[in-house]
N, C-alpha and C. Protein backbone atom coordinates (compact mmCIF):
# COMPACT_ATOMS: atom_id res chain seq x y z
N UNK A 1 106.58 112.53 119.33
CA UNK A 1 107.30 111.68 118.40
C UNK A 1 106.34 110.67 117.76
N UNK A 2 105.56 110.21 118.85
CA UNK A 2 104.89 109.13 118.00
C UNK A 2 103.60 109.48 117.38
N UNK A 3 103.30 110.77 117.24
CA UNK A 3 101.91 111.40 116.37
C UNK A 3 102.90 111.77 115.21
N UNK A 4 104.00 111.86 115.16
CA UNK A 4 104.78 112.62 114.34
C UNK A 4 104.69 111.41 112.96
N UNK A 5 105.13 110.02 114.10
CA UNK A 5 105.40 108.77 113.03
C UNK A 5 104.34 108.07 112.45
N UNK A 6 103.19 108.47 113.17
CA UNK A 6 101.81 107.86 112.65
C UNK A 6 101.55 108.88 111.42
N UNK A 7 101.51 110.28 111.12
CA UNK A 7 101.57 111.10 110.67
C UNK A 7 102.25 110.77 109.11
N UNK A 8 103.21 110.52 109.23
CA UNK A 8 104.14 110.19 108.54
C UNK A 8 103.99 108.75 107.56
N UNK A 9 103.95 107.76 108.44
CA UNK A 9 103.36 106.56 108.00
C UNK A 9 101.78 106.60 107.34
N UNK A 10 100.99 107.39 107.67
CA UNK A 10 99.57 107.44 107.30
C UNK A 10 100.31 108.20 105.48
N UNK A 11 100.89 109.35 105.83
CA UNK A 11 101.03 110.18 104.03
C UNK A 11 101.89 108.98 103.68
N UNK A 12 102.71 108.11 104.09
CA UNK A 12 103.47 107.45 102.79
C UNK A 12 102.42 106.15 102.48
N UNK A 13 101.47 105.82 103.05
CA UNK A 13 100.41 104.72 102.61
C UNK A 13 99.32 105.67 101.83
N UNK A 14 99.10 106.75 101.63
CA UNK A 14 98.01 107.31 100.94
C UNK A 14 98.88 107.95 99.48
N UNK A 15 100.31 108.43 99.69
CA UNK A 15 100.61 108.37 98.21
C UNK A 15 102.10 107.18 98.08
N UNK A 16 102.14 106.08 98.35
CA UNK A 16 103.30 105.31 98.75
C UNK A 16 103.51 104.52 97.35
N UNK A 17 103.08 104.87 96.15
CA UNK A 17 103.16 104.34 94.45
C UNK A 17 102.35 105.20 93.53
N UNK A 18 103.53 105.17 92.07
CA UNK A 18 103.69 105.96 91.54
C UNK A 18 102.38 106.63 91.13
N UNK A 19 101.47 107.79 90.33
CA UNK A 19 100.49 108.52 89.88
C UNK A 19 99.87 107.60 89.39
N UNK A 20 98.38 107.45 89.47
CA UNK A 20 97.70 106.39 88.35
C UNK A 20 97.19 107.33 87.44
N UNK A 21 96.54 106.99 86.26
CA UNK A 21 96.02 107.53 85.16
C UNK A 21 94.23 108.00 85.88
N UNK A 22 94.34 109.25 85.57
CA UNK A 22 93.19 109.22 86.56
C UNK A 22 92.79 111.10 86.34
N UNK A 23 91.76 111.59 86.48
CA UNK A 23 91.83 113.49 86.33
C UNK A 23 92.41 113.84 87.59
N UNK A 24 93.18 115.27 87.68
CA UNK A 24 93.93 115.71 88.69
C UNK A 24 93.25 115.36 90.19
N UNK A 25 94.26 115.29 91.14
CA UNK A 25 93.35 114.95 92.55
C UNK A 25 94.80 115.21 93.58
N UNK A 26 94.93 114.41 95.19
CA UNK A 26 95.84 115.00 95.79
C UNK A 26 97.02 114.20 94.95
N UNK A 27 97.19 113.78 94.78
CA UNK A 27 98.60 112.75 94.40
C UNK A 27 98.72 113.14 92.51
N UNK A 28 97.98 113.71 92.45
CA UNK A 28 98.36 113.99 90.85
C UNK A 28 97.62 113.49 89.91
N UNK A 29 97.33 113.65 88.81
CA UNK A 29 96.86 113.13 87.93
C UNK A 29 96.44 114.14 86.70
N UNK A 30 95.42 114.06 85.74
CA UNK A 30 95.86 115.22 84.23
C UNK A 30 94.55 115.75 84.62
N UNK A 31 94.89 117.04 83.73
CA UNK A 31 93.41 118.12 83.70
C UNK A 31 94.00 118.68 82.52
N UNK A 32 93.11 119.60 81.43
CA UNK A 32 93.20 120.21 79.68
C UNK A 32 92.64 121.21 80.07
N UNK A 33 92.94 121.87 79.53
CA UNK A 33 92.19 123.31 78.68
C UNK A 33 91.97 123.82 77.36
N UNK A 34 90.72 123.96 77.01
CA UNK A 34 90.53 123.66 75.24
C UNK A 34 90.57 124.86 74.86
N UNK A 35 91.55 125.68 74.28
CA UNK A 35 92.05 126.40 73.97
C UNK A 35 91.29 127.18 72.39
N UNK A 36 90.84 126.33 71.66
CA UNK A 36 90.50 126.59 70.34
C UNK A 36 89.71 125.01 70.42
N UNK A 37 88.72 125.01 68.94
CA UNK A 37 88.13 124.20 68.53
C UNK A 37 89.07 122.97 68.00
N UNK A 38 90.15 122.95 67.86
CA UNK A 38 91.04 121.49 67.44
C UNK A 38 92.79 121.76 68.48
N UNK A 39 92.76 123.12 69.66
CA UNK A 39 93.66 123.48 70.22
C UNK A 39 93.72 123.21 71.64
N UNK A 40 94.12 121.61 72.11
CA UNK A 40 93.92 121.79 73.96
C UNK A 40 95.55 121.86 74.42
N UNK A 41 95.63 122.36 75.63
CA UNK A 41 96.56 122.31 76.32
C UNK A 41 96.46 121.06 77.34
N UNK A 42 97.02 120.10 77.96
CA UNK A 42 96.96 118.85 78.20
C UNK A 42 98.44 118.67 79.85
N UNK A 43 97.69 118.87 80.36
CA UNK A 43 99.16 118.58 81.74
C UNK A 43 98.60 117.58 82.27
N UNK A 44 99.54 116.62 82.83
CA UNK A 44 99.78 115.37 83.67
C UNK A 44 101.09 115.89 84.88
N UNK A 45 99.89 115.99 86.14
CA UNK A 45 101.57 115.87 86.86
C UNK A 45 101.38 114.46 88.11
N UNK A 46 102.71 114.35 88.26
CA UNK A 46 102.93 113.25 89.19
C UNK A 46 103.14 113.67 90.28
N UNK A 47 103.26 112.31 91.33
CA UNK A 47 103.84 112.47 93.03
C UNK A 47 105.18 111.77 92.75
N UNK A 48 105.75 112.11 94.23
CA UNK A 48 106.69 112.02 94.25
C UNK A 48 107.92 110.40 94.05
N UNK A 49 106.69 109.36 93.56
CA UNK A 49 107.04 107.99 93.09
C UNK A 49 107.07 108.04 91.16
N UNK A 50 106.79 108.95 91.05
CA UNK A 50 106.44 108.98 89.59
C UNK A 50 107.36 109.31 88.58
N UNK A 51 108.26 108.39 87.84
CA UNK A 51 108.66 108.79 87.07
C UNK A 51 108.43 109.53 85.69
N UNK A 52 109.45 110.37 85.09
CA UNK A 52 109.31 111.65 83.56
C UNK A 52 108.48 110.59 82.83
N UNK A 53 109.05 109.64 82.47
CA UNK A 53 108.55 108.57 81.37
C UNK A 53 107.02 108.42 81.61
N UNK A 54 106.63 108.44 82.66
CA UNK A 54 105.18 107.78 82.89
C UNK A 54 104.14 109.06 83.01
N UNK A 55 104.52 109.66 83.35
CA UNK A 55 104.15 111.42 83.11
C UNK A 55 103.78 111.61 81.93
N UNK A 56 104.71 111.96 81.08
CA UNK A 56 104.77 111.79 79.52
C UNK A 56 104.19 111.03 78.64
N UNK A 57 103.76 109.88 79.38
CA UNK A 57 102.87 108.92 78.06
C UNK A 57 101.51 109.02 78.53
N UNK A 58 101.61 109.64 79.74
CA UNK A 58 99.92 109.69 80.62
C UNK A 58 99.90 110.88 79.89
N UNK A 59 100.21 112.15 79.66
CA UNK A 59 99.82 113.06 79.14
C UNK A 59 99.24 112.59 77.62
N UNK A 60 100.48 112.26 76.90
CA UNK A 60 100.11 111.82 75.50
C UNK A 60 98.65 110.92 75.26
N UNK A 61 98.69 109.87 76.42
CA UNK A 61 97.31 109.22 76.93
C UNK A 61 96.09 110.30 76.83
N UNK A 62 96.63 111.06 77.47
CA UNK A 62 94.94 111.89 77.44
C UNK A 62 95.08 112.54 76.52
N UNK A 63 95.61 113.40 75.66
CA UNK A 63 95.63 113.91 74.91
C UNK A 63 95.11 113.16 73.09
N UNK A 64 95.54 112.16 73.44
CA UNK A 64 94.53 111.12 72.05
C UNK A 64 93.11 111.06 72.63
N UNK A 65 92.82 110.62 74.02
CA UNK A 65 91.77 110.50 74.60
C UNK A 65 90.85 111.85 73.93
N UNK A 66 90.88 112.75 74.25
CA UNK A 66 90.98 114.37 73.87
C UNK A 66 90.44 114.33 72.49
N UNK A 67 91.41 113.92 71.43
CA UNK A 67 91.56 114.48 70.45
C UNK A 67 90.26 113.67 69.39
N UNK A 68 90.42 112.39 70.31
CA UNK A 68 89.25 111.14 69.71
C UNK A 68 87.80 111.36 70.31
N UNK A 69 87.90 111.89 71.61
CA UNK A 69 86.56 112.64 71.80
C UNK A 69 85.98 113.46 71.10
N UNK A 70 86.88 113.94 70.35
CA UNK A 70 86.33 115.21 69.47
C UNK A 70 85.63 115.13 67.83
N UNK A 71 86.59 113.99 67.97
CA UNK A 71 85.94 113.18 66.25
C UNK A 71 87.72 113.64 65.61
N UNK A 72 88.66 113.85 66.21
CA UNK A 72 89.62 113.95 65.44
C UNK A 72 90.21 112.82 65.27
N UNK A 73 91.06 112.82 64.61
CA UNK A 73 92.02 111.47 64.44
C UNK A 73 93.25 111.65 64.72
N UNK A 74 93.79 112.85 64.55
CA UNK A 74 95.76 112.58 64.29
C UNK A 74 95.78 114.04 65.52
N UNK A 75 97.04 114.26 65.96
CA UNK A 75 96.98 115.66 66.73
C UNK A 75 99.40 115.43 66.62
N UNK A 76 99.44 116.63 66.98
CA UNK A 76 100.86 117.33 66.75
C UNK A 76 100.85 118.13 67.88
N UNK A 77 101.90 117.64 68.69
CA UNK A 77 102.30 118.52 69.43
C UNK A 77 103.40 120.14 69.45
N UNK A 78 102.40 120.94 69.33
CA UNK A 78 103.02 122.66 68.60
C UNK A 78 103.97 122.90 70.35
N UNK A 79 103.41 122.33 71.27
CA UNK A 79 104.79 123.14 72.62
C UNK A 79 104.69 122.24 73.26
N UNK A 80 105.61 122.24 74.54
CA UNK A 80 105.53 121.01 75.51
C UNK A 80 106.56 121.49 76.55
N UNK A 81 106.08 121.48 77.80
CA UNK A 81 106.99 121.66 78.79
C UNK A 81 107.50 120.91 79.63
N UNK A 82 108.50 120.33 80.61
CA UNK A 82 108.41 119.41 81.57
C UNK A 82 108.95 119.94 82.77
N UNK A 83 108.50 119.97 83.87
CA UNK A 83 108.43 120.31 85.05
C UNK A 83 109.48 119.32 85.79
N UNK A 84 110.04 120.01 86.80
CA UNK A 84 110.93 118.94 88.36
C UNK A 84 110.33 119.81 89.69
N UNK A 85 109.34 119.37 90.25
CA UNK A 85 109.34 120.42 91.68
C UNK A 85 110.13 119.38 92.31
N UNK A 86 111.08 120.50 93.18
CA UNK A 86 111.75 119.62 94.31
C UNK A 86 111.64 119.99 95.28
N UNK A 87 111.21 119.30 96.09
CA UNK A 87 111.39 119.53 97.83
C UNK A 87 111.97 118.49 98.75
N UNK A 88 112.14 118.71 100.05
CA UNK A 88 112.21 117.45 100.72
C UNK A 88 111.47 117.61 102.17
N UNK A 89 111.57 116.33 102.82
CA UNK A 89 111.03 116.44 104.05
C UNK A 89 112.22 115.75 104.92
N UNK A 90 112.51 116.53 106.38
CA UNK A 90 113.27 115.58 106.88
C UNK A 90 112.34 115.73 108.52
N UNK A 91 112.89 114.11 108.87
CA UNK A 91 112.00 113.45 109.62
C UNK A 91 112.43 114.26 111.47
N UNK A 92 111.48 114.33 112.16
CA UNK A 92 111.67 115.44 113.52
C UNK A 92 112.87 114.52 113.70
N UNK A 93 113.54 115.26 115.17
CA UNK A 93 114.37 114.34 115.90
C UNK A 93 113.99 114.30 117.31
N UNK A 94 114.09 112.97 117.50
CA UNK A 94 113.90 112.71 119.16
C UNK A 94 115.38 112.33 119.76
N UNK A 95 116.04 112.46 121.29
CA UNK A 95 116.79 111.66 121.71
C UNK A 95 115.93 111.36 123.21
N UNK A 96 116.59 110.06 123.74
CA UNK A 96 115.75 109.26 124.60
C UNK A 96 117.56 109.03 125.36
N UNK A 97 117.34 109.34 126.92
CA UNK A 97 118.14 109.35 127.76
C UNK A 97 118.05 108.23 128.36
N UNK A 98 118.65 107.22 128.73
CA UNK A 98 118.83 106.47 130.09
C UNK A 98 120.06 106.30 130.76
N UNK A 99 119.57 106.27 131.97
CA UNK A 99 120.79 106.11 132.96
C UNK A 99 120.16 105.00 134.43
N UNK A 100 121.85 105.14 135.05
CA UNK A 100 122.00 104.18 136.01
C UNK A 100 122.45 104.82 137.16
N UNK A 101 122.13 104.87 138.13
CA UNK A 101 122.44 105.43 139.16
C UNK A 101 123.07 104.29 140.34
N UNK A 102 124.38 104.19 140.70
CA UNK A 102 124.93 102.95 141.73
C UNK A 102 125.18 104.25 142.62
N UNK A 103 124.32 103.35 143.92
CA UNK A 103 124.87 103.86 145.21
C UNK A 103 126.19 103.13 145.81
N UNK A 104 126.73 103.90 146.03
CA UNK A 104 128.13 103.45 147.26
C UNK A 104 128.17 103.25 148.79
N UNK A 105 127.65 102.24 149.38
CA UNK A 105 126.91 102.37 150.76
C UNK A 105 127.89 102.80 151.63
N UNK A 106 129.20 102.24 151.67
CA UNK A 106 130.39 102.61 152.31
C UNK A 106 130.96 103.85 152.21
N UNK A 107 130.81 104.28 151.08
CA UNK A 107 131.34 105.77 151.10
C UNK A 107 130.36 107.17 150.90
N UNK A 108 129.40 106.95 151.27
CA UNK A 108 128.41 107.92 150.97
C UNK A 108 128.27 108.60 149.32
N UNK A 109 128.49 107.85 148.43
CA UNK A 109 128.47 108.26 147.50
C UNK A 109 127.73 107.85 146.18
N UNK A 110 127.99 108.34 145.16
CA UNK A 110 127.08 107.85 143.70
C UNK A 110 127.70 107.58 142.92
N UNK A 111 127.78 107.18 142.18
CA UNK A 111 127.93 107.14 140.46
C UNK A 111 126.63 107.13 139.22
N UNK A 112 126.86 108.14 138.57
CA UNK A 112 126.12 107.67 137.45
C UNK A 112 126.27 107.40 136.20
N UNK A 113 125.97 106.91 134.96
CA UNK A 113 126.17 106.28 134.11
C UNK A 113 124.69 106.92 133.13
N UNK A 114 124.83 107.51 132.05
CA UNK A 114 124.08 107.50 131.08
C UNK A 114 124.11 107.18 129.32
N UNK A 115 123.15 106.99 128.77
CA UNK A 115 123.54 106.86 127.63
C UNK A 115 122.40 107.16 126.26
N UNK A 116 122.38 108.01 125.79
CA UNK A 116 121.86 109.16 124.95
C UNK A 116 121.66 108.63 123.17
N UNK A 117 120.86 108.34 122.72
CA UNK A 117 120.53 107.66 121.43
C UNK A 117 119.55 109.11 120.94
N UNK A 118 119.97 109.67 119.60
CA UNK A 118 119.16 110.41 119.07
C UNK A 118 118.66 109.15 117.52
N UNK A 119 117.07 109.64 117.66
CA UNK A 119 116.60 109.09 116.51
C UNK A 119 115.79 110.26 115.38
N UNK A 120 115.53 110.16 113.50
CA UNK A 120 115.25 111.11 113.09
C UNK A 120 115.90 111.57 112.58
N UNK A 121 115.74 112.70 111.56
CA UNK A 121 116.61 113.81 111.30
C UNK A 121 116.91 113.25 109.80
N UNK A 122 115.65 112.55 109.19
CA UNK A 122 116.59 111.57 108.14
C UNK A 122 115.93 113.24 106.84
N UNK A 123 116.83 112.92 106.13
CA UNK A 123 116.24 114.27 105.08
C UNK A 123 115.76 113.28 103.51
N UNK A 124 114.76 113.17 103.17
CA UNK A 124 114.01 112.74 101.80
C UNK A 124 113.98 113.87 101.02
N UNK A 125 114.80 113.12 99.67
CA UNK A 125 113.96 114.16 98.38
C UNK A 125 112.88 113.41 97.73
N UNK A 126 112.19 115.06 97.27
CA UNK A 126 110.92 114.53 96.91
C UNK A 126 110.92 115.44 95.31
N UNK A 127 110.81 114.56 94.45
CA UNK A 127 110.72 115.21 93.00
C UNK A 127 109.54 114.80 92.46
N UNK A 128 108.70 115.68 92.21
CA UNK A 128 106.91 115.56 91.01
C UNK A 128 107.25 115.87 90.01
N UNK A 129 107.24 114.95 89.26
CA UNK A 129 107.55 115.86 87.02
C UNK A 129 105.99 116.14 87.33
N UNK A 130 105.90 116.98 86.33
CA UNK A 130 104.99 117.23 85.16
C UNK A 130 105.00 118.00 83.76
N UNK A 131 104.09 117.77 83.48
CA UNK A 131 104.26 117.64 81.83
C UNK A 131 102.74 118.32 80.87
N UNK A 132 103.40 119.46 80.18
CA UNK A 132 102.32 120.39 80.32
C UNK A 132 102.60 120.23 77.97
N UNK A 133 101.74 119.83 77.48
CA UNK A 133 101.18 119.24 76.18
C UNK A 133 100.46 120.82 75.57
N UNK A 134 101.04 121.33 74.51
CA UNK A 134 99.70 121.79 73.62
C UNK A 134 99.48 121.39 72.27
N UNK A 135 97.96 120.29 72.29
CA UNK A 135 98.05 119.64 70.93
C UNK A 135 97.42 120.46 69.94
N UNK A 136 97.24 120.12 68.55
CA UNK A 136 96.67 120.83 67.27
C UNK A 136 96.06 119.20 67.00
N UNK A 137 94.84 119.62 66.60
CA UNK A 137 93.98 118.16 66.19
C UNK A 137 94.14 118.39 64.71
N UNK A 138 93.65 117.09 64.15
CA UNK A 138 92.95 117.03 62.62
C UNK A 138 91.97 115.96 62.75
N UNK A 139 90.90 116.49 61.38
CA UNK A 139 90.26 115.33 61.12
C UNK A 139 91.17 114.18 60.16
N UNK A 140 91.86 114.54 59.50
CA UNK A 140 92.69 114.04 58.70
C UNK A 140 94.01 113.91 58.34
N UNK A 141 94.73 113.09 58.46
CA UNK A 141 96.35 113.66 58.10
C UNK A 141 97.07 114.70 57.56
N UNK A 142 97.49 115.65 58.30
CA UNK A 142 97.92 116.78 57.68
C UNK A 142 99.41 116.26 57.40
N UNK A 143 99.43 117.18 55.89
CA UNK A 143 101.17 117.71 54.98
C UNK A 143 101.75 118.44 55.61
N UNK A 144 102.07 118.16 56.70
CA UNK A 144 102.95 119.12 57.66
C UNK A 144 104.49 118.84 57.69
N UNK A 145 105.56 119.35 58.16
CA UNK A 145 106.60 118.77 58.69
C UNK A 145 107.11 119.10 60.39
N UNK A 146 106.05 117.70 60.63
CA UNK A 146 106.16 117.53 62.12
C UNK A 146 105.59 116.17 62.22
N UNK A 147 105.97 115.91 63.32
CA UNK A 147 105.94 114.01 63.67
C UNK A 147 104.15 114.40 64.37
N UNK A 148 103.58 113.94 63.33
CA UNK A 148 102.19 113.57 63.63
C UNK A 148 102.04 112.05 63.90
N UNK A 149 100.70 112.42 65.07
CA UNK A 149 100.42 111.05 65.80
C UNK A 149 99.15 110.48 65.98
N UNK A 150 98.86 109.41 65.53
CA UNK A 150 98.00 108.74 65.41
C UNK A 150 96.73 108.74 66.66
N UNK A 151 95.99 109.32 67.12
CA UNK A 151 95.49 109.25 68.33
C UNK A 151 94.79 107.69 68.60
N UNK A 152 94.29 106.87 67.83
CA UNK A 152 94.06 105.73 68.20
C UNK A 152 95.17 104.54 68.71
N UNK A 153 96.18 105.08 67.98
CA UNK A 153 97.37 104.21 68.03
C UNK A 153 98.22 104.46 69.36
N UNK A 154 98.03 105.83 69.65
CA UNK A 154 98.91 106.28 70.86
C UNK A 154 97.82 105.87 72.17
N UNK A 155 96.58 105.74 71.92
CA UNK A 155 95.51 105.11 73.36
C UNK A 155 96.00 103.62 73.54
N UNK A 156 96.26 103.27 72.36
CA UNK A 156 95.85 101.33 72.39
C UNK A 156 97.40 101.09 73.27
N UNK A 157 98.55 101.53 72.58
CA UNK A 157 100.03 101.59 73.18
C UNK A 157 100.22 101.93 74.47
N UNK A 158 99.64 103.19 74.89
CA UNK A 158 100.06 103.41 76.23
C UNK A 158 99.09 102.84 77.17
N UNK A 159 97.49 102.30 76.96
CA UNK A 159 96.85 101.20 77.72
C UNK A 159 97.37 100.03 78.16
N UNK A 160 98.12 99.63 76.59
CA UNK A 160 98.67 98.14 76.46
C UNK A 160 99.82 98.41 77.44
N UNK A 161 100.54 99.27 77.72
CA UNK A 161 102.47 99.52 78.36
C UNK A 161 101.65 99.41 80.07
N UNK A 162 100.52 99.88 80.37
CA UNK A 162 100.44 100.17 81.41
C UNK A 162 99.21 99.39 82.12
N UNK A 163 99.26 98.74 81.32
CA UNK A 163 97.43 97.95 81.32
C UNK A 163 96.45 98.67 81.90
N UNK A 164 96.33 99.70 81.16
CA UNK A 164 94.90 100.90 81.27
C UNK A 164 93.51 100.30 80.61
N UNK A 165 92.68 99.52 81.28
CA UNK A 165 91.41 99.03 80.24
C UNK A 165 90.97 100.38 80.12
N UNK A 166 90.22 99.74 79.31
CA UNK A 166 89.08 100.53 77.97
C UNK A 166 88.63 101.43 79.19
N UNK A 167 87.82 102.94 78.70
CA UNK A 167 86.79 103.11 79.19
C UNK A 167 85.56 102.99 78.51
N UNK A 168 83.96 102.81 78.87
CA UNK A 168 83.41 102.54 78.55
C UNK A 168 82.17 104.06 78.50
């Protein structure tokens, strides 16, 4: 029981708050695939503290990141998927017995008395979004009809929402 709870307590202090902005690792974070010369595919996934919303702007995050590395400026998202893995964990169970044993000196006899506490058994859900991006870059504003996005404008916004400094 008690390797079980150290066990336990050790994984909820190593992922115990939500995904940081960061390349994929155990707790989550984004990785691309450059698909074409102005074409990446862009996923962000989270742990199980991480909300859709924050998923979603971390993707969009890297994906300007991406698109401004490249010398582009504007990018459109042509597909986009969003993920729910669900699982859960539920916690072992222990029960712990005690009792009382009264002797009866006069009558040759016993009594006993016990009393039985089970602990455990608790069941957690555990939900990871992720969020799988395929952008189209430009150097320049395209005449399209689709909600094109500024890639400088979408870094400075979702830094500023999340206080992501600069990288250098």
């Amino acid at each position: 029981m008690r390797k079980h709870l150290l066990f336990f307590v050790l994984i909820l202090s190593l992922v115990g708050c939500a995904t940081i902005y960061r390349p994929l690792g155990f707790t989550g974070g984004y990785s691309s695939t450059t698909l074409d010369k102005n074409l990446i595919r862009v996923s962000f996934n989270g742990n199980g503290y991480t909300s859709v919303e924050r998923v979603l702007d971390f993707a969009f995050l890297r994906s300007a990141e991406l698109c401004t590395y490249r010398s582009f400026k504007f990018f459109v998202v042509v597909d986009s998927n969003t993920y729910i893995s669900n699982s859960c964990y539920i916690t072992p169970t222990t029960t712990r017995t005690t009792g009382q044993i009264r002797l009866h000196p006069y009558s040759n006899s016993a009594s006993v008395s016990t009393r039985s506490r089970t602990y455990g058994g608790q069941v957690y859900n555990i939900s990871k979004p992720k969020v799988m991006l395929v952008i189209l870059c430009f150097e320049e504003r395209p005449d399209l009809d689709a909600t094109i996005f500024n890639a400088e404008f979408i870094k400075e916004s979702i830094r500023s929402k999340y206080k992501i400094r600069r990288r250098r």
